[in-house]
Protein backbone atom coordinates (compact mmCIF):
# COMPACT_ATOMS: atom_id res chain seq x y z
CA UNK A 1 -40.19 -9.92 30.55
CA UNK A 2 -41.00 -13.72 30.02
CA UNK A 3 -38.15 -14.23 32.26
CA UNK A 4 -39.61 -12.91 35.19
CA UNK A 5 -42.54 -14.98 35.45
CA UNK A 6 -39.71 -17.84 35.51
CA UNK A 7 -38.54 -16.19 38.79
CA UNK A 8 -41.28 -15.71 40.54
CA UNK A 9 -42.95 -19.33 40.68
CA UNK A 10 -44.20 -21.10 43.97
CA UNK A 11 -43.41 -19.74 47.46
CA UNK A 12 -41.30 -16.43 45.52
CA UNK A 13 -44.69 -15.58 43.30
CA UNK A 14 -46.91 -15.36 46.20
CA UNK A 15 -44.13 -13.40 48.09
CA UNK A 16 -44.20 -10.70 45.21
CA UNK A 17 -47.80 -10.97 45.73
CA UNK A 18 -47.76 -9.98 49.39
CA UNK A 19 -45.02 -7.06 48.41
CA UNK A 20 -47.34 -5.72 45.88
CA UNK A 21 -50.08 -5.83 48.37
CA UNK A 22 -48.27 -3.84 50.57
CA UNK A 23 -48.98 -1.06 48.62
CA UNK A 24 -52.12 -0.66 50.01
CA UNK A 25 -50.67 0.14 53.95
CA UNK A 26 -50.50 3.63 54.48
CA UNK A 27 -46.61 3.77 53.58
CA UNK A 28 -44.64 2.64 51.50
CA UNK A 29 -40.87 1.05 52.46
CA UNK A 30 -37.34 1.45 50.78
CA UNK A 31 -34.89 -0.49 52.41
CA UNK A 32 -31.19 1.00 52.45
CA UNK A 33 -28.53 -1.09 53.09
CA UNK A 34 -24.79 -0.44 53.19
CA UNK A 35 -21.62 -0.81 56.00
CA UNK A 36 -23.65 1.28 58.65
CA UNK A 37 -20.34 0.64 61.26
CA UNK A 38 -16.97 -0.23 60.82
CA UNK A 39 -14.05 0.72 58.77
CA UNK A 40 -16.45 1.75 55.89
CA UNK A 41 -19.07 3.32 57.49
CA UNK A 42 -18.55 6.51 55.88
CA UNK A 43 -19.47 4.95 52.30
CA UNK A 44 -23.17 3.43 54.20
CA UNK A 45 -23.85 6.88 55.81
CA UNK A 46 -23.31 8.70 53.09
CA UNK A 47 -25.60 6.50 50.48
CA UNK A 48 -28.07 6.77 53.48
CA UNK A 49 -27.91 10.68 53.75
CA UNK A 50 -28.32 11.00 50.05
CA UNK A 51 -31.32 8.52 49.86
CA UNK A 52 -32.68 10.61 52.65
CA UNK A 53 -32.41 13.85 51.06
CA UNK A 54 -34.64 12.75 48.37
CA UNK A 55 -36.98 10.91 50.00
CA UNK A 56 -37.67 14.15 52.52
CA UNK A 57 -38.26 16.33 48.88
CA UNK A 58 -41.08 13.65 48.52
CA UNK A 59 -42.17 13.41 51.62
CA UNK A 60 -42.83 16.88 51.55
CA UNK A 61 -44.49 17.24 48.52
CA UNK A 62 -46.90 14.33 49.56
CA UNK A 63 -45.10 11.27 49.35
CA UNK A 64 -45.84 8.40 46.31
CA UNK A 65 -49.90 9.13 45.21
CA UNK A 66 -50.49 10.52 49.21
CA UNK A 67 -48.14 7.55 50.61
CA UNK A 68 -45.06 8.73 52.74
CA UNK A 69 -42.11 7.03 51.88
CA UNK A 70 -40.83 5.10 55.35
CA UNK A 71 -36.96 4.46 55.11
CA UNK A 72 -35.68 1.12 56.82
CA UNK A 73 -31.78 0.62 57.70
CA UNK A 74 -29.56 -2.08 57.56
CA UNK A 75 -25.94 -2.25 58.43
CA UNK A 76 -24.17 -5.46 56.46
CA UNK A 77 -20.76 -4.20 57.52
CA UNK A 78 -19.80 -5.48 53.76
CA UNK A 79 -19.88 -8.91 55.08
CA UNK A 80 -21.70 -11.09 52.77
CA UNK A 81 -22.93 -12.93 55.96
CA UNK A 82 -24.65 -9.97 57.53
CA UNK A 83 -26.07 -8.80 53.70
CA UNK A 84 -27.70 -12.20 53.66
CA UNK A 85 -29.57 -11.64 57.40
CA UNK A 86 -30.30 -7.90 56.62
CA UNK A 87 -31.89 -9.13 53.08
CA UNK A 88 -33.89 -11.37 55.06
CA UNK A 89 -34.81 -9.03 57.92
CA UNK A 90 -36.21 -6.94 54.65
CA UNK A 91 -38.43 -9.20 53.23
CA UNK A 92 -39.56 -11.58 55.67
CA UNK A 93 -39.63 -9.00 58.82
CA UNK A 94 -39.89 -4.85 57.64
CA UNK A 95 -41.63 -5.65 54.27
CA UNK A 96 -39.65 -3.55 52.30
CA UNK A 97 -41.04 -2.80 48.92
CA UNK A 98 -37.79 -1.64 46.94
CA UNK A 99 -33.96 -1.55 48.15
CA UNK A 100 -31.00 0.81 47.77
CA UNK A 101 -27.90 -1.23 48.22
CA UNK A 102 -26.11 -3.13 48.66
CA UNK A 103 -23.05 -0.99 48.87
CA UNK A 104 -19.77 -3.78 49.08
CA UNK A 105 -20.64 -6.05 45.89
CA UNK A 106 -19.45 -9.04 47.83
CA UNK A 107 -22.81 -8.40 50.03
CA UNK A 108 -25.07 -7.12 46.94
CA UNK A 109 -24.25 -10.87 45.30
CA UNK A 110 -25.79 -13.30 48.00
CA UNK A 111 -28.29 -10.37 49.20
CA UNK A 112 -29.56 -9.89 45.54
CA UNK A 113 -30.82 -13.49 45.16
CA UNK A 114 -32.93 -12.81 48.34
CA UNK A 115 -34.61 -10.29 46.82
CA UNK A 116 -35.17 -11.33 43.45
CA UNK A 117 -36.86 -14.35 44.92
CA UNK A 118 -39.25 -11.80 46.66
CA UNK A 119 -40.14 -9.95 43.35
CA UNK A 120 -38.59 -6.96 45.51
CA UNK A 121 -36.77 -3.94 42.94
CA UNK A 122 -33.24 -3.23 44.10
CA UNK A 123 -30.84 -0.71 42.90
CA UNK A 124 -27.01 -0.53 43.87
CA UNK A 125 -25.57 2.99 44.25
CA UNK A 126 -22.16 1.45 44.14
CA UNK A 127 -21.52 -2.41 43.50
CA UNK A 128 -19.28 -2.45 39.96
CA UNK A 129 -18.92 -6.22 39.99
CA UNK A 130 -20.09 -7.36 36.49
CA UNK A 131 -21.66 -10.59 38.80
CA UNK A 132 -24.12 -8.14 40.22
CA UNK A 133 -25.96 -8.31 36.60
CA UNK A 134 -24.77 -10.49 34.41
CA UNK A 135 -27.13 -13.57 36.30
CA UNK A 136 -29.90 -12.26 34.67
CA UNK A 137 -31.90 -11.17 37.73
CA UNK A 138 -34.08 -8.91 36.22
CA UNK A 139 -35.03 -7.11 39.59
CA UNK A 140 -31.56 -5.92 40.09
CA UNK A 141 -30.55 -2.48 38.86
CA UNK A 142 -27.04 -0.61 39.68
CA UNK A 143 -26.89 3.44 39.50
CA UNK A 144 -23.19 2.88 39.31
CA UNK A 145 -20.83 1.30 36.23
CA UNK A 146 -18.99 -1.84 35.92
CA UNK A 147 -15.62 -2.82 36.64
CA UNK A 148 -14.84 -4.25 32.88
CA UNK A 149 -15.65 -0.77 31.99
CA UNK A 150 -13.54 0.87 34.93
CA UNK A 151 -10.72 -1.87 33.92
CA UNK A 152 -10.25 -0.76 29.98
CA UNK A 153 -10.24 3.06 31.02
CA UNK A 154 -7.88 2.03 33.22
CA UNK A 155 -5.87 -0.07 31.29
CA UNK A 156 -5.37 2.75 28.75
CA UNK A 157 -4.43 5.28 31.43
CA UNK A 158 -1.88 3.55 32.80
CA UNK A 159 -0.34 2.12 29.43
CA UNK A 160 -1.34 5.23 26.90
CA UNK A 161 -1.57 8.29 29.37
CA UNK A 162 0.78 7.42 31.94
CA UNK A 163 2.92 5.33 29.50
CA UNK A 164 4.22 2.80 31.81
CA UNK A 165 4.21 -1.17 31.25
CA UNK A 166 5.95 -2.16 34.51
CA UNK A 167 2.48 -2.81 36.66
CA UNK A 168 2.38 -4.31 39.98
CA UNK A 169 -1.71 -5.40 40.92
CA UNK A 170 -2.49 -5.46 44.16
CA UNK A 171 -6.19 -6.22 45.29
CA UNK A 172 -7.65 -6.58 48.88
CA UNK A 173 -8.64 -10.17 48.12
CA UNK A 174 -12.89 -8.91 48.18
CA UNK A 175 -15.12 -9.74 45.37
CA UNK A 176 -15.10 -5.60 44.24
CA UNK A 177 -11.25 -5.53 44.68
CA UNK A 178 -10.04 -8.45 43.45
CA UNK A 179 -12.64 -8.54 40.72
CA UNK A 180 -11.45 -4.65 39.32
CA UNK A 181 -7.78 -6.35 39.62
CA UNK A 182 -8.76 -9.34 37.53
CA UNK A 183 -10.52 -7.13 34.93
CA UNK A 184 -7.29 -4.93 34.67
CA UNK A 185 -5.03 -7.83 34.48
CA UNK A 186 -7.51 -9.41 31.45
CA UNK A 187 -7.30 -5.44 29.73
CA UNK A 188 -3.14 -5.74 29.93
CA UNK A 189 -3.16 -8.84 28.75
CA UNK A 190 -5.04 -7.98 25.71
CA UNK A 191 -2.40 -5.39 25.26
CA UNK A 192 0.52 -7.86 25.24
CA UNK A 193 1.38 -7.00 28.71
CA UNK A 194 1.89 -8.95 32.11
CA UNK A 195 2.08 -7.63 35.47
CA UNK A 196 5.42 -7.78 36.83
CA UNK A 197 3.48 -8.44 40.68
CA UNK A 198 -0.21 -10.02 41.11
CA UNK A 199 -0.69 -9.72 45.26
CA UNK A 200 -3.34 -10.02 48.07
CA UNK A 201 -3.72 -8.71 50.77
CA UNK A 202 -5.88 -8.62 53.38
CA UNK A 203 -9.06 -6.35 54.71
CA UNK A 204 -8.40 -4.85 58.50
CA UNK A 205 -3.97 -4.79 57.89
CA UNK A 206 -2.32 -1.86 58.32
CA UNK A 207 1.52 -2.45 57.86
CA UNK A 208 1.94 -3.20 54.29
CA UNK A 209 6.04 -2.34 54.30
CA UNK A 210 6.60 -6.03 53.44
CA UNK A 211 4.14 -5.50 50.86
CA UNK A 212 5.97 -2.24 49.51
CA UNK A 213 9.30 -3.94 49.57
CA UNK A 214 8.48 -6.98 47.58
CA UNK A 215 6.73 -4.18 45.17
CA UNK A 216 10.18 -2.08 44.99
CA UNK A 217 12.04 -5.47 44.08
CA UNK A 218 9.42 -6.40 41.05
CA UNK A 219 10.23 -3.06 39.00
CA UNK A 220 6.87 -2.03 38.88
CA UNK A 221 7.03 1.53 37.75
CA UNK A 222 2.99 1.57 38.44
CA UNK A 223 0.52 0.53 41.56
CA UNK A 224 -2.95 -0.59 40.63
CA UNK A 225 -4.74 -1.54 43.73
CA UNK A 226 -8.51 -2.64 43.60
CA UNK A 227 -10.16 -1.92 47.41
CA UNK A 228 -11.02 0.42 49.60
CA UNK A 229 -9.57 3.51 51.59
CA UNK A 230 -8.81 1.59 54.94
CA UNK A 231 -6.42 -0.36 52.98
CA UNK A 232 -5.28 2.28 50.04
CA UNK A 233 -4.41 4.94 52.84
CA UNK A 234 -1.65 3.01 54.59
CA UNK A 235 -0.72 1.19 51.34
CA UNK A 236 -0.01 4.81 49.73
CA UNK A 237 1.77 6.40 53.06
CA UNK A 238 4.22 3.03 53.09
CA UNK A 239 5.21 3.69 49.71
CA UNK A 240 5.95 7.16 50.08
CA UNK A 241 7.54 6.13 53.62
CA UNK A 242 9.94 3.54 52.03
CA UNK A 243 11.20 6.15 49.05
CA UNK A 244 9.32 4.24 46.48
CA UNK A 245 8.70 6.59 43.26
CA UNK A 246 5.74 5.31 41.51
CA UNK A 247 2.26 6.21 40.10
CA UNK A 248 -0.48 4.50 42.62
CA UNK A 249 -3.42 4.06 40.44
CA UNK A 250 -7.28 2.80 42.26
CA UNK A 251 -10.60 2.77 41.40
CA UNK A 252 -13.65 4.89 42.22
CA UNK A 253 -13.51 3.81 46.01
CA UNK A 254 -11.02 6.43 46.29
CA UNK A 255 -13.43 9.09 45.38
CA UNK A 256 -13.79 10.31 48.94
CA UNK A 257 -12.17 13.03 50.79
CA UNK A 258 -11.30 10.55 53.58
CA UNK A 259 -8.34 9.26 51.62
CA UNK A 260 -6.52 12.79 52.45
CA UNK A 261 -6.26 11.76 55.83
CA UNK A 262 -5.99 7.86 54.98
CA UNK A 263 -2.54 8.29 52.94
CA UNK A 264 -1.23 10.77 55.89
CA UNK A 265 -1.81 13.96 54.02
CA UNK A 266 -1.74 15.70 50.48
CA UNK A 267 1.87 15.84 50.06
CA UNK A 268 1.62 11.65 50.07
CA UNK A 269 -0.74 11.97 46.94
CA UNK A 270 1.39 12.86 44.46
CA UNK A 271 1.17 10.62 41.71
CA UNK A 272 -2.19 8.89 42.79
CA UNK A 273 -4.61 8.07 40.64
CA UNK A 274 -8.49 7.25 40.43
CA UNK A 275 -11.39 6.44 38.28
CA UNK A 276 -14.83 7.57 38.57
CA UNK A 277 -17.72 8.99 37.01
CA UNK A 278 -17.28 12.52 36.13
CA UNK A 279 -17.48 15.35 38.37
CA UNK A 280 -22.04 15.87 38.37
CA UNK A 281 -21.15 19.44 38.63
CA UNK A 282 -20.46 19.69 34.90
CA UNK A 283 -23.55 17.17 34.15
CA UNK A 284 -26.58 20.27 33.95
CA UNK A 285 -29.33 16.83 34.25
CA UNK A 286 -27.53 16.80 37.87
CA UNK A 287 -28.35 21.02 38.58
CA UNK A 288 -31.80 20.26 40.67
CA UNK A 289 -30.71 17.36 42.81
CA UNK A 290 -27.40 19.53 44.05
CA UNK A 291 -29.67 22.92 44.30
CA UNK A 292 -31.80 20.55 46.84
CA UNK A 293 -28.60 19.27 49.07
CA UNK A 294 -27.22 22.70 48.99
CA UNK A 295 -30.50 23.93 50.12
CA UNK A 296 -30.85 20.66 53.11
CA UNK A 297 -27.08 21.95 53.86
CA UNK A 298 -25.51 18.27 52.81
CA UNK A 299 -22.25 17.96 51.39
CA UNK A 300 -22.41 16.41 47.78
CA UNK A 301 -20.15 14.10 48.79
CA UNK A 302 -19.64 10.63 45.81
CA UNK A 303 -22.15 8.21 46.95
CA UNK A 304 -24.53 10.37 48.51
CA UNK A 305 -25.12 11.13 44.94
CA UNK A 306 -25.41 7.90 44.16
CA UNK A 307 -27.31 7.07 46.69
CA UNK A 308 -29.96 10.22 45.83
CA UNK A 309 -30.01 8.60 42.17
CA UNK A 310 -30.90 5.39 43.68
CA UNK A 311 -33.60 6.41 45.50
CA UNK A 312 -34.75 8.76 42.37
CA UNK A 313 -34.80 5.94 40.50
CA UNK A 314 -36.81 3.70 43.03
CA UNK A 315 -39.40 6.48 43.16
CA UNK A 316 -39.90 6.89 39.61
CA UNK A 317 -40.48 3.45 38.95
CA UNK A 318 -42.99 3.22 41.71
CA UNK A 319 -44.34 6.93 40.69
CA UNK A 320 -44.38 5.66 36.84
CA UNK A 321 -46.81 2.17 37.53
CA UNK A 322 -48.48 3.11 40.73
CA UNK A 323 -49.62 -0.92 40.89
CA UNK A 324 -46.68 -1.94 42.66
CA UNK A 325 -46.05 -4.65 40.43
CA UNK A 326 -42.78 -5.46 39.93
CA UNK A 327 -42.41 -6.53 36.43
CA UNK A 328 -43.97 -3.36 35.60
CA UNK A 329 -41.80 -1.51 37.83
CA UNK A 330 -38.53 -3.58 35.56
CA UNK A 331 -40.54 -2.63 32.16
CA UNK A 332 -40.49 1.20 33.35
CA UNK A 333 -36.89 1.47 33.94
CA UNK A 334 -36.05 -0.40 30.91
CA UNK A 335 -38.35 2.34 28.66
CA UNK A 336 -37.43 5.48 30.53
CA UNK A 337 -34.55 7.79 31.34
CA UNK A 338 -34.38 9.40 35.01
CA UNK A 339 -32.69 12.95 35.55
CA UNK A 340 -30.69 12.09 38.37
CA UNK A 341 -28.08 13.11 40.98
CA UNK A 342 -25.61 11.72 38.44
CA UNK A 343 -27.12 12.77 35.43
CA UNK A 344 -29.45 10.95 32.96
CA UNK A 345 -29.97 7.63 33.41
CA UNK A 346 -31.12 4.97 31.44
CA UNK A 347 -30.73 0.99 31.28
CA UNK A 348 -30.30 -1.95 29.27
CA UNK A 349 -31.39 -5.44 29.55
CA UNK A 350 -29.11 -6.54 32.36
CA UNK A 351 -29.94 -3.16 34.39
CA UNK A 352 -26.68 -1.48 33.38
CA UNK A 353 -26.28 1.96 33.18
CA UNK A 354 -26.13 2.98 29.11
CA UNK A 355 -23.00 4.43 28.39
CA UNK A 356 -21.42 4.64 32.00
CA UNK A 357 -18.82 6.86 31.88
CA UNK A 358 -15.72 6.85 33.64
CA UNK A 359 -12.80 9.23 34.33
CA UNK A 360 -9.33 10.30 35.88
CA UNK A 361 -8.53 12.23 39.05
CA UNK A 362 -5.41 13.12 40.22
CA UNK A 363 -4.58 15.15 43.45
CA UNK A 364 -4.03 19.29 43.90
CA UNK A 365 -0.98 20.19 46.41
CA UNK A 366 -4.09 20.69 48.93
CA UNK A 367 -5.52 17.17 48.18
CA UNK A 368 -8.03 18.39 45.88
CA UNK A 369 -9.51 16.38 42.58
CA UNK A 370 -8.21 16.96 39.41
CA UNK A 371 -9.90 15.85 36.80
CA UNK A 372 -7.09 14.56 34.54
């Protein structure tokens, strides 16, 4: 932990100070932050219903040692910009003590060195970027994997499963999409193989039929395309549109039931493709935490999981050092495992998940997962 006391020198020391001495007010604050509007809105509200779900179970039992747990929102939109004010609003402003978010890893980069200045514990239900924790910010935490892992499972599905070399990456040009693109492209070029199409384009577009047309002239027999749903939808409706037979492969964005609708139905999903963490269903660690949003009537929709595991994972950290300091808060989490929303979870010393799984989905004739 010698590292820590590195971090937390001068004007960021005595703000960990002032965070540990908030403690003593008669809450205690979790910020959760996340695209509250806009075309991803769905992803913020959901890691905000989960975190709420869980932090009404302790609440109710008597909050953190007789402390009620106050919830503070911020909307970043998953622009960096607005991360960096919301991070601020959170420390200087609504004193948060701990942080779920952010969601878009573009805005959990810049936001993260905000709060690891402040000595303030922050766990991301959902940023995969390997930046998030390979800077060595020991505050930082993600509930989620990493999108070297995603990229190698990936890489063998396409090339081993799906047996198909002819790959055309496409990536939204954002630090999660283009960064799961680049890891993919360094997997297939371990294997000996180069993408017959490396393209951007571009967050808020919606007519991609250039796009599909340049993809039908490269050969590409596969679609990898690192973003989000907004983008993927269209992008996997044009391709059907324009005749195009090939396998549309993404990454765990895609695990939400909006991308039915987003592709223009489930008869446009044939042959799409996604990684995530496996189905918590068949994880028995995950049996309590869907009993309780069964019980609160809340779907168990993908990142209100993650966002529930977050915000167990903030609670037992407080829970299991009661001081509020944050380098015992780190120590914790590095020596203990938390049953979770997504199973067991436990970290190493960059405050990655151990042993992060990931899977493949594929699509029912009534849009339904598939585990593959």
């Amino acid at each position: 932990m010698g590292s820590i006391s590195k971090i937390l020198t001068g004007a960021a020391f005595a703000s960990a100070l002032l965070v540990s001495g908030a403690y003593a007010a008669d809450t205690i604050k979790i910020g959760v932050a996340g695209p509250m509007t806009g075309a991803n809105a769905t992803f913020g509200e959901q890691v905000w219903t989960g975190v709420s779900a869980y932090v009404k179970n302790v609440n109710d039992a008597g909050g953190i040692d007789g402390k009620k747990v106050e919830l503070v929102k911020g909307d970043d939109a998953c622009e960096p910009k607005q991360a960096v004010a919301v991070a601020n609003r959170f420390v200087d402003q609504d004193k948060v003590q701990a942080l779920v978010g952010h969601f878009c890893s573009s805005s959990t980069i810049p936001a993260s060195e905000i709060y690891n200045d402040a000595g303030i514990l922050m766990v991301t239900p959902s940023s995969t970027n390997p930046i998030v924790t390979d800077r060595g910010f020991e505050t930082v935490f993600r509930t989620c994997g990493r999108d070297d892992q995603q990229a190698v499972v990936a890489g063998t599905f396409i090339l081993d499963t799906l047996k198909i070399d002819k790959i055309a990456l496409i990536h939204d040009k954002d630090t999660y999409g283009q960064g799961l693109v680049d890891a993919l492209k360094k997997t297939l070029a371990d294997r000996k193989v180069e993408p017959v199409l490396y393209e951007g384009l571009t967050r808020g577009e919606r007519d991609f039929n250039a796009l599909v047309t340049k993809i039908k002239s490269s050969g590409a027999k596969a679609v990898y395309f690192g973003g989000l749903i907004p983008e993927a939808g269209p992008l996997i409706r044009q391709i059907h549109e324009q005749g195009l037979d090939v396998a549309f492969v993404s990454g765990d964005a895609l695990a939400q039931a909006e991308i039915v609708t987003a592709a223009g139905g489930p008869r446009n999903l044939k042959g799409v493709y996604y990684s995530s963490a496996a189905d918590p269903k068949e994880d028995p660690a995950s049996a309590d935490a869907l009993a309780d949003l069964k019980k609160q009537n809340i779907a168990p929709d993908n990142y209100t999981l993650f966002g529930y595991a977050s915000a167990q994972t903030i609670v037992a950290a407080i829970q299991g050092t009661k001081d509020g300091k944050i380098e015992d808060q780190v120590a914790w989490l590095h020596a203990n495992n938390v049953k979770s929303a997504v199973g067991n979870l436990a970290w190493n010393e960059k405050g990655d998940v151990k042993d992060f799984k990931f899977v493949f989905y594929s699509f029912d004739d009534k849009g339904t997962p598939v585990r593959n």
